[in-house]
N, C-alpha and C. Protein backbone atom coordinates (compact mmCIF):
# COMPACT_ATOMS: atom_id res chain seq x y z
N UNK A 1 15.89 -68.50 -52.87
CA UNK A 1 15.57 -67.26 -53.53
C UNK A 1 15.62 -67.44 -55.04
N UNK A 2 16.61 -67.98 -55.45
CA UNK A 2 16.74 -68.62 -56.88
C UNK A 2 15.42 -69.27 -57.80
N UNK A 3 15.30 -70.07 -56.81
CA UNK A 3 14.10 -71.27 -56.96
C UNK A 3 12.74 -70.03 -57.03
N UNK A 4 12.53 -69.09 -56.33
CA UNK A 4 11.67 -68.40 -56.37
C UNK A 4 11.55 -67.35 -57.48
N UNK A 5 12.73 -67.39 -58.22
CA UNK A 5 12.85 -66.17 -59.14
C UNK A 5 12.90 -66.96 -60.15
N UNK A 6 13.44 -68.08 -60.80
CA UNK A 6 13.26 -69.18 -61.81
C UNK A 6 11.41 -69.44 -61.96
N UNK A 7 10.77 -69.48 -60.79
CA UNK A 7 9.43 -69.92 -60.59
C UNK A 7 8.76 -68.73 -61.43
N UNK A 8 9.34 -67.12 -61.29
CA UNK A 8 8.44 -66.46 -61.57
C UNK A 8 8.56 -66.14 -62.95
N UNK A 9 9.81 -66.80 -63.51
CA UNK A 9 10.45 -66.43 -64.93
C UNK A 9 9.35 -67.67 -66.10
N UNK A 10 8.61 -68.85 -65.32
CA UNK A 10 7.69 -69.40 -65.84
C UNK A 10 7.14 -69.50 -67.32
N UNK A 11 6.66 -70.78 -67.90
CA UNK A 11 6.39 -71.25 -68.80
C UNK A 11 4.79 -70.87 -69.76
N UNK A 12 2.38 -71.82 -73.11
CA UNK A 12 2.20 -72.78 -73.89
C UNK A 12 1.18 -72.09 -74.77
N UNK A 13 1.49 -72.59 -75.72
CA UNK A 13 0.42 -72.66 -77.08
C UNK A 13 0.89 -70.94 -77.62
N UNK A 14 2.21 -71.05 -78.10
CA UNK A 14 2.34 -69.94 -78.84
C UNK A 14 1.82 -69.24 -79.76
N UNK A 15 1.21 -70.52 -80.50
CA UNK A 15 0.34 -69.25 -81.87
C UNK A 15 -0.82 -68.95 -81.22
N UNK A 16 -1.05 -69.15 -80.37
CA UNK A 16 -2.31 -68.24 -79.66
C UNK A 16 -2.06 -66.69 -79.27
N UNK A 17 -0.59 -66.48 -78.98
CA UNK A 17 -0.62 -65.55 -78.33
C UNK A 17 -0.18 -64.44 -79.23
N UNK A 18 0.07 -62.79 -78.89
CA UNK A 18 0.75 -62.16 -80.19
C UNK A 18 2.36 -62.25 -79.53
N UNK A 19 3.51 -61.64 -80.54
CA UNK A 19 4.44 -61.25 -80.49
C UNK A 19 5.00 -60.06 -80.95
N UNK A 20 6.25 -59.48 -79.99
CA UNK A 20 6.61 -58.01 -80.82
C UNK A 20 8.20 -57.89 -80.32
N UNK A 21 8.85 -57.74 -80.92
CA UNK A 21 9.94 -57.37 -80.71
C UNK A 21 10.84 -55.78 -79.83
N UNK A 22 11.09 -56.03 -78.68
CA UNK A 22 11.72 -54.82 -78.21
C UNK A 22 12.47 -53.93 -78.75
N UNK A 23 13.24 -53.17 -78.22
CA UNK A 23 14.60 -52.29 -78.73
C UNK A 23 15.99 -53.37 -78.68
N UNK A 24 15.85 -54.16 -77.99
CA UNK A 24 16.92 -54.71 -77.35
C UNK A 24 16.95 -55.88 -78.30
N UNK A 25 15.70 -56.01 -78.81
CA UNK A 25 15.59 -57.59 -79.74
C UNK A 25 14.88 -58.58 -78.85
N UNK A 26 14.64 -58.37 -77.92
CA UNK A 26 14.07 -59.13 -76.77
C UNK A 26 12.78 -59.41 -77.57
N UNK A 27 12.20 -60.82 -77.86
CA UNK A 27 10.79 -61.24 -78.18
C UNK A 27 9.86 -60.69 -76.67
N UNK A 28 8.56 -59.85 -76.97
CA UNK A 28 7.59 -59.95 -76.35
C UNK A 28 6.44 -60.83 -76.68
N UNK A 29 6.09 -61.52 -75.67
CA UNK A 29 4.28 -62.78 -75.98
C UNK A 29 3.93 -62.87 -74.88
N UNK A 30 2.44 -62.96 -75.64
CA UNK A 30 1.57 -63.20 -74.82
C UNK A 30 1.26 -65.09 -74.89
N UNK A 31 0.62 -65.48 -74.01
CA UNK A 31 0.17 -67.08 -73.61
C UNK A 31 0.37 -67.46 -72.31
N UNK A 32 0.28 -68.72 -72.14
CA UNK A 32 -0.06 -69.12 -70.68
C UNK A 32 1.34 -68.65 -69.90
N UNK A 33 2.03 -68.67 -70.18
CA UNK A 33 2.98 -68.43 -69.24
C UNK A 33 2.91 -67.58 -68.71
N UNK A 34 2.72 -66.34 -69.72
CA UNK A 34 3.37 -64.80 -69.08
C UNK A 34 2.01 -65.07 -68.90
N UNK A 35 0.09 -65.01 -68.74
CA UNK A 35 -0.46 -65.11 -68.20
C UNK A 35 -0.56 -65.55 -66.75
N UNK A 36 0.19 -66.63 -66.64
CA UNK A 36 0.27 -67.59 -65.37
C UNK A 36 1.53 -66.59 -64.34
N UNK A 37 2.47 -65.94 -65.11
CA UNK A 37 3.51 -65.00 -64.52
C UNK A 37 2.40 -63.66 -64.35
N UNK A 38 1.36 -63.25 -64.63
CA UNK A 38 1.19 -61.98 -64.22
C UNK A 38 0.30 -61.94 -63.19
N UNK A 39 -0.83 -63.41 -63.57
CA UNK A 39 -1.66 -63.48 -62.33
C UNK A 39 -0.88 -63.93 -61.05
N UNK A 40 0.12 -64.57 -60.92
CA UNK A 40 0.73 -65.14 -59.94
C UNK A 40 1.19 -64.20 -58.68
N UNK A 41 1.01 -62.92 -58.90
CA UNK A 41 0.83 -62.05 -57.74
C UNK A 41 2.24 -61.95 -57.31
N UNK A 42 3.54 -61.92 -57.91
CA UNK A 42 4.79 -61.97 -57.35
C UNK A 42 5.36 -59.81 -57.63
N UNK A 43 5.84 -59.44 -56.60
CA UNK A 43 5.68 -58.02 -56.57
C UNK A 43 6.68 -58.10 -58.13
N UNK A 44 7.75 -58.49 -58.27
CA UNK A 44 8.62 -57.96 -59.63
C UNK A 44 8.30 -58.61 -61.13
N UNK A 45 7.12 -59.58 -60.95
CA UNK A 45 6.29 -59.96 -62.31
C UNK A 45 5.65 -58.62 -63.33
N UNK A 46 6.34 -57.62 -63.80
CA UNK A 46 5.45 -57.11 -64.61
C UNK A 46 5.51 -57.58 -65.78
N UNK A 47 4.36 -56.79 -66.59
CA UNK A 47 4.01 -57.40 -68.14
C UNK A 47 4.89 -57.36 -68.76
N UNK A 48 6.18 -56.46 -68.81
CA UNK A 48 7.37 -56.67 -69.89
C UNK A 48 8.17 -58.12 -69.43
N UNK A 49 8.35 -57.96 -68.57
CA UNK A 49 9.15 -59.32 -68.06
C UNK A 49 8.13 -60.60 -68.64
N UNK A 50 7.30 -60.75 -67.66
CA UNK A 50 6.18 -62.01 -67.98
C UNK A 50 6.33 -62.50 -69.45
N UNK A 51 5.95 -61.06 -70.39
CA UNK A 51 6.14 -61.45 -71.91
C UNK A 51 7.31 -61.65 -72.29
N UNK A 52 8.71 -61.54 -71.67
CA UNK A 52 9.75 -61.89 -72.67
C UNK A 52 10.20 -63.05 -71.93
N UNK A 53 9.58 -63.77 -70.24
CA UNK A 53 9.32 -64.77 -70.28
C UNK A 53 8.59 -66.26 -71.28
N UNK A 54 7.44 -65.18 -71.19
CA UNK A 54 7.09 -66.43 -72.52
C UNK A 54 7.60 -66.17 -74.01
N UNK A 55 8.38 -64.94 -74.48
CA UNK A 55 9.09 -64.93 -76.03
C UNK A 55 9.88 -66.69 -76.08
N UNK A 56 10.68 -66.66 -74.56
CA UNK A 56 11.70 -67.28 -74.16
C UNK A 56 10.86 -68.70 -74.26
N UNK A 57 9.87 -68.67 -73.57
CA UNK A 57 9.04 -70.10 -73.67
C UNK A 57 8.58 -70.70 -74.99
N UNK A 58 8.43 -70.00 -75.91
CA UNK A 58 7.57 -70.27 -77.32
C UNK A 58 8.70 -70.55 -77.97
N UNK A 59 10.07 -70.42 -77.51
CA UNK A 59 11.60 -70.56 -78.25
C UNK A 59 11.93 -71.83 -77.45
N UNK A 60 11.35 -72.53 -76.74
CA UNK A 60 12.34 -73.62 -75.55
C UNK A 60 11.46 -74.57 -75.48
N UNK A 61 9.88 -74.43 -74.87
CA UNK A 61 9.57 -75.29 -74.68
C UNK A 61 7.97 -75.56 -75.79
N UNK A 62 7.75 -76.96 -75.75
CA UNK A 62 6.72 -76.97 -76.61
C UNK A 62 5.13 -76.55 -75.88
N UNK A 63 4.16 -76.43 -76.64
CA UNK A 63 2.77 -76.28 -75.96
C UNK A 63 2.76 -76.89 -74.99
N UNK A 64 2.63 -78.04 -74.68
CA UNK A 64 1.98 -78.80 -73.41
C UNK A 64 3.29 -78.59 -72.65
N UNK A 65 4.72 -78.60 -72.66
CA UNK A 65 5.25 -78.04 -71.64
C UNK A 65 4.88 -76.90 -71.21
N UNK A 66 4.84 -75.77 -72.02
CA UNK A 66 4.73 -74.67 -71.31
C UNK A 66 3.30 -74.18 -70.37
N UNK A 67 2.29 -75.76 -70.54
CA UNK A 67 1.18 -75.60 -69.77
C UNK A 67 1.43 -76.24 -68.58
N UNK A 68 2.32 -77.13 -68.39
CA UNK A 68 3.07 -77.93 -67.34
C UNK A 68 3.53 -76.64 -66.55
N UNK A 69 4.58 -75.79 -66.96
CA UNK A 69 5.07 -75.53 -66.30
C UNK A 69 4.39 -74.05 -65.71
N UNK A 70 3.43 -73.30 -66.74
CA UNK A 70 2.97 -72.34 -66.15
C UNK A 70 1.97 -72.78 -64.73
N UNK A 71 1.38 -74.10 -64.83
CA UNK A 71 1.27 -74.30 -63.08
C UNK A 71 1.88 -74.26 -62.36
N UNK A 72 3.30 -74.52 -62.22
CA UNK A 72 4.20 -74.30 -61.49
C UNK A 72 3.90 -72.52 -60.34
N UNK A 73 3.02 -71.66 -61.27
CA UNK A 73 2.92 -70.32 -60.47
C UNK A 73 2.12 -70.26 -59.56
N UNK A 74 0.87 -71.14 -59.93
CA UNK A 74 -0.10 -71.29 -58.98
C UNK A 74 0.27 -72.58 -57.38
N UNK A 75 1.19 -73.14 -57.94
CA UNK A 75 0.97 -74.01 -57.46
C UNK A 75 2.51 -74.46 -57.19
N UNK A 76 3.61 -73.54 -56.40
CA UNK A 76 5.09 -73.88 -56.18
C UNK A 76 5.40 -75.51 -56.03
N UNK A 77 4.63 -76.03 -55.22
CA UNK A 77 4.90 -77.14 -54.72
C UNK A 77 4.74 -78.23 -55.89
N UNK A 78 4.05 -78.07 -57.12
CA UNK A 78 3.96 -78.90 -58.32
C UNK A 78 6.04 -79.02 -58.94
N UNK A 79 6.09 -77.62 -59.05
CA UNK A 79 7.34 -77.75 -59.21
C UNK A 79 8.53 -78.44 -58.23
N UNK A 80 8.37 -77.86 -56.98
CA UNK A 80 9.04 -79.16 -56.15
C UNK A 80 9.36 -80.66 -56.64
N UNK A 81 7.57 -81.14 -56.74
CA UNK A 81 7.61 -82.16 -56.69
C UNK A 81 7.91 -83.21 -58.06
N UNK A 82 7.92 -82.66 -59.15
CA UNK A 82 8.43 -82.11 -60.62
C UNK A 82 9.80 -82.35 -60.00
N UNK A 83 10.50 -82.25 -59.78
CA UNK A 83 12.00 -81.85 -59.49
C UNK A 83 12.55 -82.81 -59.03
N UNK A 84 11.51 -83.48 -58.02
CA UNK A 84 12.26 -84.38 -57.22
C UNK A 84 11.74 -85.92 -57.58
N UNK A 85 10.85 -86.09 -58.63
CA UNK A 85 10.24 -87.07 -59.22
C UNK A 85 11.19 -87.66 -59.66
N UNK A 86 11.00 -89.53 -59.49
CA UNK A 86 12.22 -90.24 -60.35
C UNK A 86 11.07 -90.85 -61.63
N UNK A 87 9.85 -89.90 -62.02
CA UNK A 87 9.58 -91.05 -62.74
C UNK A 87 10.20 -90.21 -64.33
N UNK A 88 10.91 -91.12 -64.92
CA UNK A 88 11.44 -90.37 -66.01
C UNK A 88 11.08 -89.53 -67.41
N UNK A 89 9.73 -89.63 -67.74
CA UNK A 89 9.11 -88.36 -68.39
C UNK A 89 8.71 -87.08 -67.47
N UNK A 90 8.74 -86.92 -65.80
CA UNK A 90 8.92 -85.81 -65.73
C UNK A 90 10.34 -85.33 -65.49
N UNK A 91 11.60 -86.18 -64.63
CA UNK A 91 12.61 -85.74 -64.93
C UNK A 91 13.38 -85.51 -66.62
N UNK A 92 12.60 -85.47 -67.66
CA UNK A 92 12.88 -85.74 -68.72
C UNK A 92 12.30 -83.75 -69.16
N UNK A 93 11.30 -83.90 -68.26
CA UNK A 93 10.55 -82.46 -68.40
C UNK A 93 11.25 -81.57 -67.94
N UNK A 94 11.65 -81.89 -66.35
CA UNK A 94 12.61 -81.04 -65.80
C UNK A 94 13.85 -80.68 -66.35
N UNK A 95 14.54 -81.29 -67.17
CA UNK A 95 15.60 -81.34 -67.93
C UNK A 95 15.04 -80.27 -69.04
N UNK A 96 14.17 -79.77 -69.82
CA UNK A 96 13.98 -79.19 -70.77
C UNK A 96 13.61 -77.90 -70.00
N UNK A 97 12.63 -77.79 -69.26
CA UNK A 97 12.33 -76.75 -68.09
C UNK A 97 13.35 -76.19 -67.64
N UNK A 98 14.73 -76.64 -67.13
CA UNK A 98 15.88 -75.94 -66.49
C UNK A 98 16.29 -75.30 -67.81
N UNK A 99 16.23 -75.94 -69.22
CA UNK A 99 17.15 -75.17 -70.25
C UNK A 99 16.09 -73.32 -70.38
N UNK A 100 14.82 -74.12 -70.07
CA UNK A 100 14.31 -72.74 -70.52
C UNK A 100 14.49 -71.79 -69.56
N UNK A 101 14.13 -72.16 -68.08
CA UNK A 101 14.57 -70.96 -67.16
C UNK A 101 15.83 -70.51 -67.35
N UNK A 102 17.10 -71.21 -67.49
CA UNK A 102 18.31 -70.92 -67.39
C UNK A 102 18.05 -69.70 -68.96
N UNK A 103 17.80 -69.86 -69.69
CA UNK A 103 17.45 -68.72 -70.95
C UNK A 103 16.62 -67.79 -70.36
N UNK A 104 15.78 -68.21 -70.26
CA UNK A 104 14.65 -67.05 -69.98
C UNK A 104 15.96 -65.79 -68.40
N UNK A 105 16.55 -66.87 -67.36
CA UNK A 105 17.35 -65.68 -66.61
C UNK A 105 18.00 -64.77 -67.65
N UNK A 106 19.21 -65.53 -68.50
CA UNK A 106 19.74 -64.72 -69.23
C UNK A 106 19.08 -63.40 -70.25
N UNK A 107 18.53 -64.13 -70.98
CA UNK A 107 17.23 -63.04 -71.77
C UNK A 107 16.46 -62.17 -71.29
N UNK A 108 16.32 -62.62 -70.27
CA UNK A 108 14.92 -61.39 -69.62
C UNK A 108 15.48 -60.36 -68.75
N UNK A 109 17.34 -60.66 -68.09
CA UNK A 109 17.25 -59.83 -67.06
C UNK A 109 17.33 -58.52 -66.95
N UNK A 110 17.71 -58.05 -68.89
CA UNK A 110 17.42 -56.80 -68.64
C UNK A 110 16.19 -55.95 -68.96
N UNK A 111 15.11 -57.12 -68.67
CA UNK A 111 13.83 -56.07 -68.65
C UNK A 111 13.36 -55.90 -67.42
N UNK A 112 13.11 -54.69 -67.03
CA UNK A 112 12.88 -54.17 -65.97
C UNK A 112 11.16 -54.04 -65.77
């Protein structure tokens, strides 16, 4: 269940997207992530979340990670296999990826 809620909290190319700041201070953005989090069809993905998913992403991970990992929505089993890879630039990825989900849980959970 974890693994499924980390998946939807998901990952690029920040100056593409805009930003705005909540009440809470929470960064809102737009880009692939929270894109890849809204199309991903998960019932508790809405647009406030998705976007302070990717505030969280444009703060953690760089462009081409956060295009790495916004497949992860389409495509669960990329992340699996991401995870369980010994080749060491993606466990090297996965290592930067856990810092951002582990933020993005904390940061985002109180957007509803």
């Amino acid at each position: 269940m974890r693994a499924c809620f980390v998946i939807c909290l998901l990952t690029a190319l920040a100056a593409c997207g805009s930003r705005d700041r909540g009440p809470s201070g929470i960064t809102y953005a737009s880009g692939p992530v929270s894109d890849a989090c809204e199309a991903g069809g998960r019932d508790k993905a809405s647009r406030p979340l998705c976007q302070c998913v990717q505030g969280v992403a444009n703060r953690t991970l760089t462009a081409r990670d956060q295009t790495r990992a916004a497949a992860f929505f389409a495509d669960p089993q990329l992340a699996q296999d991401t995870r369980q890879s010994d080749n060491p630039l993606a466990e090297a990825f996965w290592r930067r990826y856990r810092v951002f989900t582990d933020a993005a849980e904390e940061i985002c959970a109180a957007v509803v």
